[in-house]
C-alpha atoms as a PDB file:
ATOM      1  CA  UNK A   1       0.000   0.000   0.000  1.00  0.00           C
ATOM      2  CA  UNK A   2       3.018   2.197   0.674  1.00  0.00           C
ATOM      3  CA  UNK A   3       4.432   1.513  -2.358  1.00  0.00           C
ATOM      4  CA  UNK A   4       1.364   2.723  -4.271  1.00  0.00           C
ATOM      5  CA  UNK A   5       0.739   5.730  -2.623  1.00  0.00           C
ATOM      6  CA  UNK A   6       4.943   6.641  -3.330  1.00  0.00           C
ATOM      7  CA  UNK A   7       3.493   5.652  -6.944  1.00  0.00           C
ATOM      8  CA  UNK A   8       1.168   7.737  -6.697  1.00  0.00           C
ATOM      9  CA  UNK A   9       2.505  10.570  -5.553  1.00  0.00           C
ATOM     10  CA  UNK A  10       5.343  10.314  -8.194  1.00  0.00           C
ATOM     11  CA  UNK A  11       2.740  10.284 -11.079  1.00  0.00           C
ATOM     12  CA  UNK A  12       1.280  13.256  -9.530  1.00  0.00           C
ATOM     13  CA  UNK A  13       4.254  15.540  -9.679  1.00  0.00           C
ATOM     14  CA  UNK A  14       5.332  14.454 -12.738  1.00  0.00           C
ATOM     15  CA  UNK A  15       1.935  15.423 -14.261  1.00  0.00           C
ATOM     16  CA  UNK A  16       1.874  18.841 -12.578  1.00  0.00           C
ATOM     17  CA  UNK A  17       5.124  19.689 -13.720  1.00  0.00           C
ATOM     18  CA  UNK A  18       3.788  19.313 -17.119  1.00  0.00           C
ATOM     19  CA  UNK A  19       3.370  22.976 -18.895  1.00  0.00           C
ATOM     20  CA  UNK A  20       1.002  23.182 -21.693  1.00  0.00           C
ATOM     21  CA  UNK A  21       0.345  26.114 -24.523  1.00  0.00           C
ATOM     22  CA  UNK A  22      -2.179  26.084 -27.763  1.00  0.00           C
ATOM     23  CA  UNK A  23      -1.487  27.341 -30.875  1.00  0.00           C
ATOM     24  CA  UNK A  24      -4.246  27.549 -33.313  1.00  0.00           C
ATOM     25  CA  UNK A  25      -4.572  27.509 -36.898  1.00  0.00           C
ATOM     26  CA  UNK A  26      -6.399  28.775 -40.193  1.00  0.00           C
ATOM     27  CA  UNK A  27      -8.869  26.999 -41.860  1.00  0.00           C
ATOM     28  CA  UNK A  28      -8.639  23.999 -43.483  1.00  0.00           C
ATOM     29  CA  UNK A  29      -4.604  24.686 -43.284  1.00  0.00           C
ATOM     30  CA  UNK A  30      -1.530  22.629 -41.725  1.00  0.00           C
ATOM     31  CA  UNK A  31       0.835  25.133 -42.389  1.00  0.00           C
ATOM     32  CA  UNK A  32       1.912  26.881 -39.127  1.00  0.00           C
ATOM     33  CA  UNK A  33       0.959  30.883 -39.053  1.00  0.00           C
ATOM     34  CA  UNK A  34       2.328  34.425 -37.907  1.00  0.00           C
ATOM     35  CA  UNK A  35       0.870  34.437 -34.819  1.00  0.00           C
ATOM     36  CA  UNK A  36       1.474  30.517 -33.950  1.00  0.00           C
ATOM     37  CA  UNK A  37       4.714  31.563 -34.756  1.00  0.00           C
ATOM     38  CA  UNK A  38       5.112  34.302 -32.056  1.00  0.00           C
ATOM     39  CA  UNK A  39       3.154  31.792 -29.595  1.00  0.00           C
ATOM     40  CA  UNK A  40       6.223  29.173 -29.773  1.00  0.00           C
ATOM     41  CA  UNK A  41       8.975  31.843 -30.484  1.00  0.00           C
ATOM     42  CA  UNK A  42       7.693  33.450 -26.925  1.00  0.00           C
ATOM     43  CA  UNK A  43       7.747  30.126 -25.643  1.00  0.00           C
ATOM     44  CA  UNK A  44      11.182  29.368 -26.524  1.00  0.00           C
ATOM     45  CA  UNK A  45      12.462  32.759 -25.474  1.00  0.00           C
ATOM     46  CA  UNK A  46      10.767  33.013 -22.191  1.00  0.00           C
ATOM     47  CA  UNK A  47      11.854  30.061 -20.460  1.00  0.00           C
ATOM     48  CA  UNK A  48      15.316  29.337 -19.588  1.00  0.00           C
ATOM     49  CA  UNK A  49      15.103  25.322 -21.478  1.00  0.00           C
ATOM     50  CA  UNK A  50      12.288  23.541 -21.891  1.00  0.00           C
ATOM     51  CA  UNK A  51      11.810  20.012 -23.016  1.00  0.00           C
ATOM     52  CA  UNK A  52       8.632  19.204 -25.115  1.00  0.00           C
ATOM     53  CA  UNK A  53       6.808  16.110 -23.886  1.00  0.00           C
ATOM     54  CA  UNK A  54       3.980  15.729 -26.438  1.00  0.00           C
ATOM     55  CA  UNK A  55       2.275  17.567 -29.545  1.00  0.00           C
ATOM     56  CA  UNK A  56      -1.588  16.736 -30.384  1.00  0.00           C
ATOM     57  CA  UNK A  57      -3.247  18.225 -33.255  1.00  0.00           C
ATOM     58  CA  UNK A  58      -6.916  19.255 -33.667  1.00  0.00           C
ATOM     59  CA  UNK A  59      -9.155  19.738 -36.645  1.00  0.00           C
ATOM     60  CA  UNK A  60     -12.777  21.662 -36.874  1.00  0.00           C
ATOM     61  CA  UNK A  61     -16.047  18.931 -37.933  1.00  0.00           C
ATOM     62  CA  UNK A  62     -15.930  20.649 -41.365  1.00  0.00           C
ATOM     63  CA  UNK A  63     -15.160  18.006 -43.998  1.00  0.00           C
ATOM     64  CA  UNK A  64     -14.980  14.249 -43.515  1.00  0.00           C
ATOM     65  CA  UNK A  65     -13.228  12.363 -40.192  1.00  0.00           C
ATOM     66  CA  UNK A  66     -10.523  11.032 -42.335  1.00  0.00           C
ATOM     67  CA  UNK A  67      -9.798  14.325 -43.898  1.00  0.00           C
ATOM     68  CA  UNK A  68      -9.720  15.965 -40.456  1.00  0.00           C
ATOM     69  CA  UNK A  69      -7.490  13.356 -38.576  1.00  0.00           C
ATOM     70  CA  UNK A  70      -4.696  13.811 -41.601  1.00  0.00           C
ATOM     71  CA  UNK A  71      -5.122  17.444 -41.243  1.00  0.00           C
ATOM     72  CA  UNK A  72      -4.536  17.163 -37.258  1.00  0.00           C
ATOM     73  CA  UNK A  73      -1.788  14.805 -37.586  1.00  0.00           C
ATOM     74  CA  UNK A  74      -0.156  17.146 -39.973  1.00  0.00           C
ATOM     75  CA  UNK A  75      -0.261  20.193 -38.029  1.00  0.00           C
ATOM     76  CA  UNK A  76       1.075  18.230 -34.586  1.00  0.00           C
ATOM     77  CA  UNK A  77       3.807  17.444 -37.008  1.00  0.00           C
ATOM     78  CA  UNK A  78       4.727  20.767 -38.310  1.00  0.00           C
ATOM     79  CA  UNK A  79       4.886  21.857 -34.751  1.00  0.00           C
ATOM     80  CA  UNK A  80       7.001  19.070 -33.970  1.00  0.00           C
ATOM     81  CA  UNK A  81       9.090  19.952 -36.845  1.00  0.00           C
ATOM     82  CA  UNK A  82       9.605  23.467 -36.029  1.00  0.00           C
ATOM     83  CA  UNK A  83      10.899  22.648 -32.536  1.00  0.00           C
ATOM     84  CA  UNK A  84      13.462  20.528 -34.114  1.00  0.00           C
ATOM     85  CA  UNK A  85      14.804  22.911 -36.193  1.00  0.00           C
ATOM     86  CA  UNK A  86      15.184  25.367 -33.339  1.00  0.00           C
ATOM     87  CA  UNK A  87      17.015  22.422 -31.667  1.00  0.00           C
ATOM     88  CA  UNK A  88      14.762  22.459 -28.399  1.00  0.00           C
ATOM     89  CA  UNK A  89      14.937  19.473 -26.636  1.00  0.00           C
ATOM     90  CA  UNK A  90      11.894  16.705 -26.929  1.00  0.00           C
ATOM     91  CA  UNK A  91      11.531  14.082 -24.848  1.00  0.00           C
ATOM     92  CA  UNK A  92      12.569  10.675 -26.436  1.00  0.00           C
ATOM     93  CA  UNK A  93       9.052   8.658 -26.118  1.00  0.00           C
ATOM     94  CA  UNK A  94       7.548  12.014 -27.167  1.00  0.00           C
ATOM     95  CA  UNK A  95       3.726  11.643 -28.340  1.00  0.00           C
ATOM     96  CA  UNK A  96       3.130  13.440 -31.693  1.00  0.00           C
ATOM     97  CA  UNK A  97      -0.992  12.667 -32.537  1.00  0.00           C
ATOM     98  CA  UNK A  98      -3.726  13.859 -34.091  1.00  0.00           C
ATOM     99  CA  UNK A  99      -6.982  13.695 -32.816  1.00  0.00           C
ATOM    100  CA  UNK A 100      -9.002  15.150 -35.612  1.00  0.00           C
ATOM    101  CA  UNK A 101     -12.564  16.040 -34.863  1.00  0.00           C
ATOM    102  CA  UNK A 102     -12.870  13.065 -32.068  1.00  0.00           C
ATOM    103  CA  UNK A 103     -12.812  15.468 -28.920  1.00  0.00           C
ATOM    104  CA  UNK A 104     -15.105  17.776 -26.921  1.00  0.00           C
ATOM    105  CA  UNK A 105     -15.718  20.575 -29.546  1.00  0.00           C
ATOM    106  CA  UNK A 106     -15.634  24.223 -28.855  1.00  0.00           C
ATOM    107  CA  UNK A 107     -18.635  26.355 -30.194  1.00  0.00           C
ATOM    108  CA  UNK A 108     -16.334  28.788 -31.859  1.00  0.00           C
ATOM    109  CA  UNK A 109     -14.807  26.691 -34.824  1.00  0.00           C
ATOM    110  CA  UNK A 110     -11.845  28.601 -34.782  1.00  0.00           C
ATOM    111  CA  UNK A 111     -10.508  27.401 -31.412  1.00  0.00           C
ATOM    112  CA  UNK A 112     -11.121  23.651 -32.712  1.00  0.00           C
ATOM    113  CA  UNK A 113      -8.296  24.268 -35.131  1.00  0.00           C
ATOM    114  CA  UNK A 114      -5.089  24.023 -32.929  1.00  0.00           C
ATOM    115  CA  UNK A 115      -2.667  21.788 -31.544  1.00  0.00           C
ATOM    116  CA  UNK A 116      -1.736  21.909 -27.493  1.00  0.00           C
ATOM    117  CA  UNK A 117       2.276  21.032 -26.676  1.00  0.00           C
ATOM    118  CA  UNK A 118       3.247  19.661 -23.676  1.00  0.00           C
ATOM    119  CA  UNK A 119       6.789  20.702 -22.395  1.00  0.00           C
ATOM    120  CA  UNK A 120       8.089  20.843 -18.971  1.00  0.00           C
ATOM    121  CA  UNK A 121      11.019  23.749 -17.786  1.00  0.00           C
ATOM    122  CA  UNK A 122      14.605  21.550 -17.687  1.00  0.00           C
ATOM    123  CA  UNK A 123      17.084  23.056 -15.163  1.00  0.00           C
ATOM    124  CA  UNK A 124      20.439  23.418 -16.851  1.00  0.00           C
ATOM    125  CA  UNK A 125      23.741  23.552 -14.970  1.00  0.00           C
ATOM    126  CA  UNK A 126      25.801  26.766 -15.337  1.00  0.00           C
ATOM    127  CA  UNK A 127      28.615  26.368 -17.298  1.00  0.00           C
ATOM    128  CA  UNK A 128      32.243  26.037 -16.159  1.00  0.00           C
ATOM    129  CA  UNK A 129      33.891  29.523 -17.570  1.00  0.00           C
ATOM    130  CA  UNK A 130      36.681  27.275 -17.651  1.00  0.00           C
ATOM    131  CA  UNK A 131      35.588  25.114 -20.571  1.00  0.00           C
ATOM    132  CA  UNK A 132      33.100  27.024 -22.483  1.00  0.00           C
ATOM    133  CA  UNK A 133      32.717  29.978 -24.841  1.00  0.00           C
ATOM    134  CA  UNK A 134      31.092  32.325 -22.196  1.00  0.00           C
ATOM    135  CA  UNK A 135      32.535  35.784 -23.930  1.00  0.00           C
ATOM    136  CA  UNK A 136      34.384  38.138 -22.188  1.00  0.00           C
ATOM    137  CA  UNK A 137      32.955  41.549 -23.319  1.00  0.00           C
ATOM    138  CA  UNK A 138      29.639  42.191 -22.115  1.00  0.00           C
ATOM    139  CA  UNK A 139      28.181  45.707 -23.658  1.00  0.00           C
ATOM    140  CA  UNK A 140      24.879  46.851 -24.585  1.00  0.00           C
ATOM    141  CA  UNK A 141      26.830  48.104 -27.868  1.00  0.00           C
ATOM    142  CA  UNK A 142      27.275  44.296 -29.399  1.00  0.00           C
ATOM    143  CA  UNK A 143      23.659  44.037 -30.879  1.00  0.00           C
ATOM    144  CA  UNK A 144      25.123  47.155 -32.831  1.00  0.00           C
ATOM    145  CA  UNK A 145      28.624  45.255 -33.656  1.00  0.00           C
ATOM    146  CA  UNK A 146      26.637  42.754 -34.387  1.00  0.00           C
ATOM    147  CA  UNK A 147      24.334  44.040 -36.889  1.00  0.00           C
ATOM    148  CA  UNK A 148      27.188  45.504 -38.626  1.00  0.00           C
ATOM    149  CA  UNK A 149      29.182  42.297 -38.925  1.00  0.00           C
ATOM    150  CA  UNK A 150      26.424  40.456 -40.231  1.00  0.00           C
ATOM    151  CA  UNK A 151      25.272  43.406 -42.892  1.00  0.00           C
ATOM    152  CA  UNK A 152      29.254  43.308 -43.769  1.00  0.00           C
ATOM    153  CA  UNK A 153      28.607  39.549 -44.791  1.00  0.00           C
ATOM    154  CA  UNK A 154      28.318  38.101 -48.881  1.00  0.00           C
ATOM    155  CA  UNK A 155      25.454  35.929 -48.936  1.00  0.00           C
ATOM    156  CA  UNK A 156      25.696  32.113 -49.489  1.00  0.00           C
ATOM    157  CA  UNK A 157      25.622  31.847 -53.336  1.00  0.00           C
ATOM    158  CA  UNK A 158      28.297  35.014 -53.609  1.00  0.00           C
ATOM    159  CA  UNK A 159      30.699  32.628 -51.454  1.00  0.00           C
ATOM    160  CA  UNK A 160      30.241  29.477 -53.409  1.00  0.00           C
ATOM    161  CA  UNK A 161      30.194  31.518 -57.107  1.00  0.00           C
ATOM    162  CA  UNK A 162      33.914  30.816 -57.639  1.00  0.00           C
ATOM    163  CA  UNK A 163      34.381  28.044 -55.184  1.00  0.00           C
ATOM    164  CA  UNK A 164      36.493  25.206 -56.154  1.00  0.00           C
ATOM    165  CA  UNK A 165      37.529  22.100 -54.341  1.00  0.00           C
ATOM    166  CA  UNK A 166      39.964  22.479 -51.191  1.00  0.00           C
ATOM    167  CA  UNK A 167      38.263  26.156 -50.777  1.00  0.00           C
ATOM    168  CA  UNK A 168      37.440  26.438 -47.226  1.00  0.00           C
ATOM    169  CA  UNK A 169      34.601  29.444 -47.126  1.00  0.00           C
ATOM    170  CA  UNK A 170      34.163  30.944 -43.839  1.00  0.00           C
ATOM    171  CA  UNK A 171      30.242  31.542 -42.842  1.00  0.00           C
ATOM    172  CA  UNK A 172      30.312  33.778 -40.110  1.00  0.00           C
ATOM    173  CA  UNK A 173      26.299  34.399 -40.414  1.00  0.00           C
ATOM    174  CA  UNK A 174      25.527  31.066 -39.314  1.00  0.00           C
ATOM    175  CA  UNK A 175      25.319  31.711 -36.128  1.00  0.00           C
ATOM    176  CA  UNK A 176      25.036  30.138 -32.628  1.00  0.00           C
ATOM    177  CA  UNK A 177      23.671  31.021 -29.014  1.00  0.00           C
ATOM    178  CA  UNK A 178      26.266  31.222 -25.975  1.00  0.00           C
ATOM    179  CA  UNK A 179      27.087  27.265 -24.855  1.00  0.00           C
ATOM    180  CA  UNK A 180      24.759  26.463 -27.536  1.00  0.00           C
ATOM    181  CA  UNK A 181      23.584  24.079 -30.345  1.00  0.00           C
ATOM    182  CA  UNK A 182      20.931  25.946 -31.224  1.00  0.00           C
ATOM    183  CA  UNK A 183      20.325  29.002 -33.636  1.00  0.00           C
ATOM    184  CA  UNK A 184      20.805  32.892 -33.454  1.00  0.00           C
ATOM    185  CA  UNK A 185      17.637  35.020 -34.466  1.00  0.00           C
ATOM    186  CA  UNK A 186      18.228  35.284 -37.805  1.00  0.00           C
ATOM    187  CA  UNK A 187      20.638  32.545 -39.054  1.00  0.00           C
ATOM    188  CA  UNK A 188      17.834  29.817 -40.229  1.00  0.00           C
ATOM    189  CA  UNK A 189      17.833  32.080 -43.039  1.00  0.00           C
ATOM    190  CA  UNK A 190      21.360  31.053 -44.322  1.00  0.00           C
ATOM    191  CA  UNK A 191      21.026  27.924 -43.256  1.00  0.00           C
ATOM    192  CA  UNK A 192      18.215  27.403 -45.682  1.00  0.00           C
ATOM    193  CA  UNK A 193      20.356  29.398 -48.671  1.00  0.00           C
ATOM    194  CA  UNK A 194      22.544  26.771 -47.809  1.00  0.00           C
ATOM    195  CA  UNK A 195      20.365  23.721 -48.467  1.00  0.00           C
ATOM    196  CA  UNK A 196      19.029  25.655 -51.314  1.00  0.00           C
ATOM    197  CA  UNK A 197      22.551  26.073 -53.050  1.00  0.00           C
ATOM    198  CA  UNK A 198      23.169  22.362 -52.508  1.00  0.00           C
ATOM    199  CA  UNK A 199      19.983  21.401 -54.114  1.00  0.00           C
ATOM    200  CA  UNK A 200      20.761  23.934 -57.113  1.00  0.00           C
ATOM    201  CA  UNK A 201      24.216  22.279 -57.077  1.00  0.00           C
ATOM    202  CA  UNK A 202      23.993  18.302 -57.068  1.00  0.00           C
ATOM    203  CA  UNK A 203      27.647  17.947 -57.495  1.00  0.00           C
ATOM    204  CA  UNK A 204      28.707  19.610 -54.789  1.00  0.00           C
ATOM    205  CA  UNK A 205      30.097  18.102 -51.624  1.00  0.00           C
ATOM    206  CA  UNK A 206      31.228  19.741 -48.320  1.00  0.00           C
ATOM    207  CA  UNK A 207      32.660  18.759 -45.028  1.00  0.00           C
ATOM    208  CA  UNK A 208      30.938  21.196 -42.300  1.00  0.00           C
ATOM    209  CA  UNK A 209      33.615  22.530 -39.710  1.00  0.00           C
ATOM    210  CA  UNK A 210      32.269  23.978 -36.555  1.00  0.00           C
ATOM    211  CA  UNK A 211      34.317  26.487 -34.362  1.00  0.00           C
ATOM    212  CA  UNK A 212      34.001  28.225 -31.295  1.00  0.00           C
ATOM    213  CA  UNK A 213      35.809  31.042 -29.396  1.00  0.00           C
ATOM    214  CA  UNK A 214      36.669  32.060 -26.384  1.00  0.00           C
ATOM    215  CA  UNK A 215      37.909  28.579 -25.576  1.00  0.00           C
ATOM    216  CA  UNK A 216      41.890  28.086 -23.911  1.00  0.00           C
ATOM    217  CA  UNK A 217      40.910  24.524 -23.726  1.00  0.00           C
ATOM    218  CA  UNK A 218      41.845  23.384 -27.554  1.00  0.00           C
ATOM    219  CA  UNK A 219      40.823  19.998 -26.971  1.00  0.00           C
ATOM    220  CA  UNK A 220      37.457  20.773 -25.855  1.00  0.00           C
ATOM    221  CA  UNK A 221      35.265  20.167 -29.282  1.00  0.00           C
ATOM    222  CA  UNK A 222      32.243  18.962 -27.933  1.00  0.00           C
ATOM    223  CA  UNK A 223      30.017  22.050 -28.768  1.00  0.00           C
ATOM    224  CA  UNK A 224      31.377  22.968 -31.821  1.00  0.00           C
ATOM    225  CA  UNK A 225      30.854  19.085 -33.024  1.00  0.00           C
ATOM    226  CA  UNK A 226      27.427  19.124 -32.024  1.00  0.00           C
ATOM    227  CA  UNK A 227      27.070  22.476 -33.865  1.00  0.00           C
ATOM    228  CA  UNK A 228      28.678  21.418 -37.379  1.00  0.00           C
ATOM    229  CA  UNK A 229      26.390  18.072 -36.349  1.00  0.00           C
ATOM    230  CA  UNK A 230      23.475  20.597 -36.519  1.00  0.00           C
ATOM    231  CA  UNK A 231      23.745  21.605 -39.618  1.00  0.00           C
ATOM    232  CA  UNK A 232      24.222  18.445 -41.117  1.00  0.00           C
ATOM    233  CA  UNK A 233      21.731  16.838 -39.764  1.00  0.00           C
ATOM    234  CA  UNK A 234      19.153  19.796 -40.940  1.00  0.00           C
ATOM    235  CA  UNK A 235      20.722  19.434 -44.573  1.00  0.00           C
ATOM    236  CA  UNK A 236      20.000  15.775 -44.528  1.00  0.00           C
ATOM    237  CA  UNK A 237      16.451  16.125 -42.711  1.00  0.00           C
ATOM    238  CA  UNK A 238      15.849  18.522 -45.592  1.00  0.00           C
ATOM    239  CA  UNK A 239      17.079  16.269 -48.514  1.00  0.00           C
ATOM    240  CA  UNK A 240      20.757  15.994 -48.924  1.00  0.00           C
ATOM    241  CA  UNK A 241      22.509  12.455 -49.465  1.00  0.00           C
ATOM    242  CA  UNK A 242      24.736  11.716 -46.656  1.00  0.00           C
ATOM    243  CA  UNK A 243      26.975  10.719 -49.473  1.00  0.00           C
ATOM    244  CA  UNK A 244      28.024  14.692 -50.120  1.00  0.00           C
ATOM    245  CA  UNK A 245      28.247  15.840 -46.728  1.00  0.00           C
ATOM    246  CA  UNK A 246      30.573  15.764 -43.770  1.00  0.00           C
ATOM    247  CA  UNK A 247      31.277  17.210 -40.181  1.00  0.00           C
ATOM    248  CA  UNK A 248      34.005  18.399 -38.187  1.00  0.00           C
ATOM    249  CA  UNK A 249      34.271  20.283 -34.881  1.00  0.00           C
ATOM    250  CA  UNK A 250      37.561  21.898 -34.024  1.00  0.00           C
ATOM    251  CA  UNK A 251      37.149  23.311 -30.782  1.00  0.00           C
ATOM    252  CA  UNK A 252      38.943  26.986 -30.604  1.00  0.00           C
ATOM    253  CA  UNK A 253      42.397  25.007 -32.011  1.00  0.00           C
ATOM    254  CA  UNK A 254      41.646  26.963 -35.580  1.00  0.00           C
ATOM    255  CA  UNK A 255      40.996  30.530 -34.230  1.00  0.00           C
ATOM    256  CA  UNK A 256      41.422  33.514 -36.585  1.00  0.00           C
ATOM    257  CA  UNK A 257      41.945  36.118 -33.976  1.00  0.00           C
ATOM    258  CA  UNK A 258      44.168  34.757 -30.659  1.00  0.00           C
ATOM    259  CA  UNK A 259      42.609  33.341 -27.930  1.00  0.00           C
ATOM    260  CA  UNK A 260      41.805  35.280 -25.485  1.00  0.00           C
ATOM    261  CA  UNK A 261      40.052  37.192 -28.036  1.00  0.00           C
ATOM    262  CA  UNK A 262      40.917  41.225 -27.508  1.00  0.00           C
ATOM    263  CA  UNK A 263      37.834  42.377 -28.503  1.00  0.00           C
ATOM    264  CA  UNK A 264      33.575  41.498 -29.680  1.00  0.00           C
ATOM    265  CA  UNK A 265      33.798  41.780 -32.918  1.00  0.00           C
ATOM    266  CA  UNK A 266      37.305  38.991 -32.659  1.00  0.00           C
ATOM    267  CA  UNK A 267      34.672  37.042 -30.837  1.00  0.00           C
ATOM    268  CA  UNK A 268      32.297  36.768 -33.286  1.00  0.00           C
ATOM    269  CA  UNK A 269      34.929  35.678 -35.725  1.00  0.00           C
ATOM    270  CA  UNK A 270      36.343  33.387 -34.094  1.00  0.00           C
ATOM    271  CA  UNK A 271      32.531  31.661 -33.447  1.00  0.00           C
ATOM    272  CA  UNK A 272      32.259  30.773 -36.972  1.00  0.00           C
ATOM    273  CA  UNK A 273      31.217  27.556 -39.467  1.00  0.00           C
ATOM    274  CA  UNK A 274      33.340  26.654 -42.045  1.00  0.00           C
ATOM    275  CA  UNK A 275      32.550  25.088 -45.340  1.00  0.00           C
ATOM    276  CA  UNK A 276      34.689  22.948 -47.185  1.00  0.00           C
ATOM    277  CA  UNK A 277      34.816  22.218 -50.754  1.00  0.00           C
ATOM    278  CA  UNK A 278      35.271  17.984 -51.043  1.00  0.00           C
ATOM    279  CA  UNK A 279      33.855  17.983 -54.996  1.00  0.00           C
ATOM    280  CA  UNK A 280      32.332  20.639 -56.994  1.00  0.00           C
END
């Protein structure tokens, strides 16, 4: 009887740990909108980490059941989809389903077209500022330095325009939070140039080399593996053949600017990806 209640009581505050938001959708459509969009952007934003548990989708009664479960199952997915692609962490059994019209009904059709997600805040250790890329210059002036690094930056197909193989083109637009796998604002964008280049150009191969700054530790490559990993793993998701792509993580051992980096802007240089040419 003990043991149940202990059961119990487990189950209990595992449930009410559990977070939940709804997004909703227009009708008759899967795709995922502006203001869904700001819903999960907030939620990603506002919360330290969060780890999503499950996505269910939800259709209107307009057209037939097995019209409206594909639709719901489609929009869990695209949620499920976008989270992956801003690299937040989902739980491992996570539950992606659509209900379709099979659930108590709202009289307002337009709240019946939504999907709910299920995530719970993860606490994450602080990082040893011995073995990470924690910056040293801290000034409301970097959003500045940064805008004007990235506006100083050739897009995607100007880099590749004259590439041949053994060119190693620096990217310094794909960008990567603090201690992090996951994107910048902004850098999905050349992410996606980058896929789209690749599709434009079937001969092409690369090796992806991720870097990191701020680093004294050379032999510490975990995060920029797992950030060259990244964007592999979206080029692949999104249609490449393994067969013309590669990945690399060097740690700070390649730096362009000497570690300890004198300045922001050496920082951001030295937090780069790196494309090389294998085959063009």
């Amino acid at each position: 009887m003990k043991n149940i209640f202990l059961l119990l009581l487990l189950f209990v505050k595992s449930v009410s740990a559990q977070e939940k938001l709804e997004v909703y959708f227009d009708f008759n459509k899967s795709e995922i909108n502006t203001k869904a969009k700001i819903k999960l952007d907030s939620l990603i934003t506002s919360k330290n980490k969060i780890e999503i548990l499950k996505i269910h989708g939800y259709a209107d009664s307009v057209d037939t059941n097995k019209y409206n479960d594909s639709l719901s199952s489609k929009r869990a997915k695209n949620i499920f989809n976008y989270f992956k692609v801003k690299n937040i962490a989902i739980d491992n059994q996570i539950e992606v389903k659509g209900f379709g019209e099979n659930y108590s009904q709202s009289k307002n059709l337009d709240k019946n077209r939504k999907a709910i997600i299920f995530f719970k805040p993860v606490l994450v250790q602080k990082p040893n500022p011995n073995n990470s890329e924690n910056g040293s210059f801290d000034s409301p002036e970097n959003q500045e330095i940064l805008n004007q690094f990235l506006d100083s930056e050739k897009s995607i197909f100007e880099k590749f325009k004259n590439a041949k193989k053994g060119d190693v083109i620096i990217i310094n637009n794909i960008l990567f939070q603090i201690n992090s796998e996951k994107l910048a604002d902004g850098s999905e964008q050349v992410v996606l140039d980058l896929l789209e280049y690749l599709k434009n150009n079937p001969k092409l191969k690369i090796d992806i080399h991720g870097n990191i700054c701020c680093n004294r530790n050379t032999n510490d490559v975990k995060l920029s593996y797992r950030r060259a990993k990244f964007v592999f793993d979206y080029l692949i998701k999104n249609g490449i053949s393994t067969a013309r792509l590669g990945y690399k993580g060097y740690g700070s051992a390649n730096p362009i600017y000497k570690i300890p980096e004198k300045s922001y802007q050496e920082e951001l240089a030295n937090r780069r990806v790196e494309i090389e040419v294998i085959e063009n």
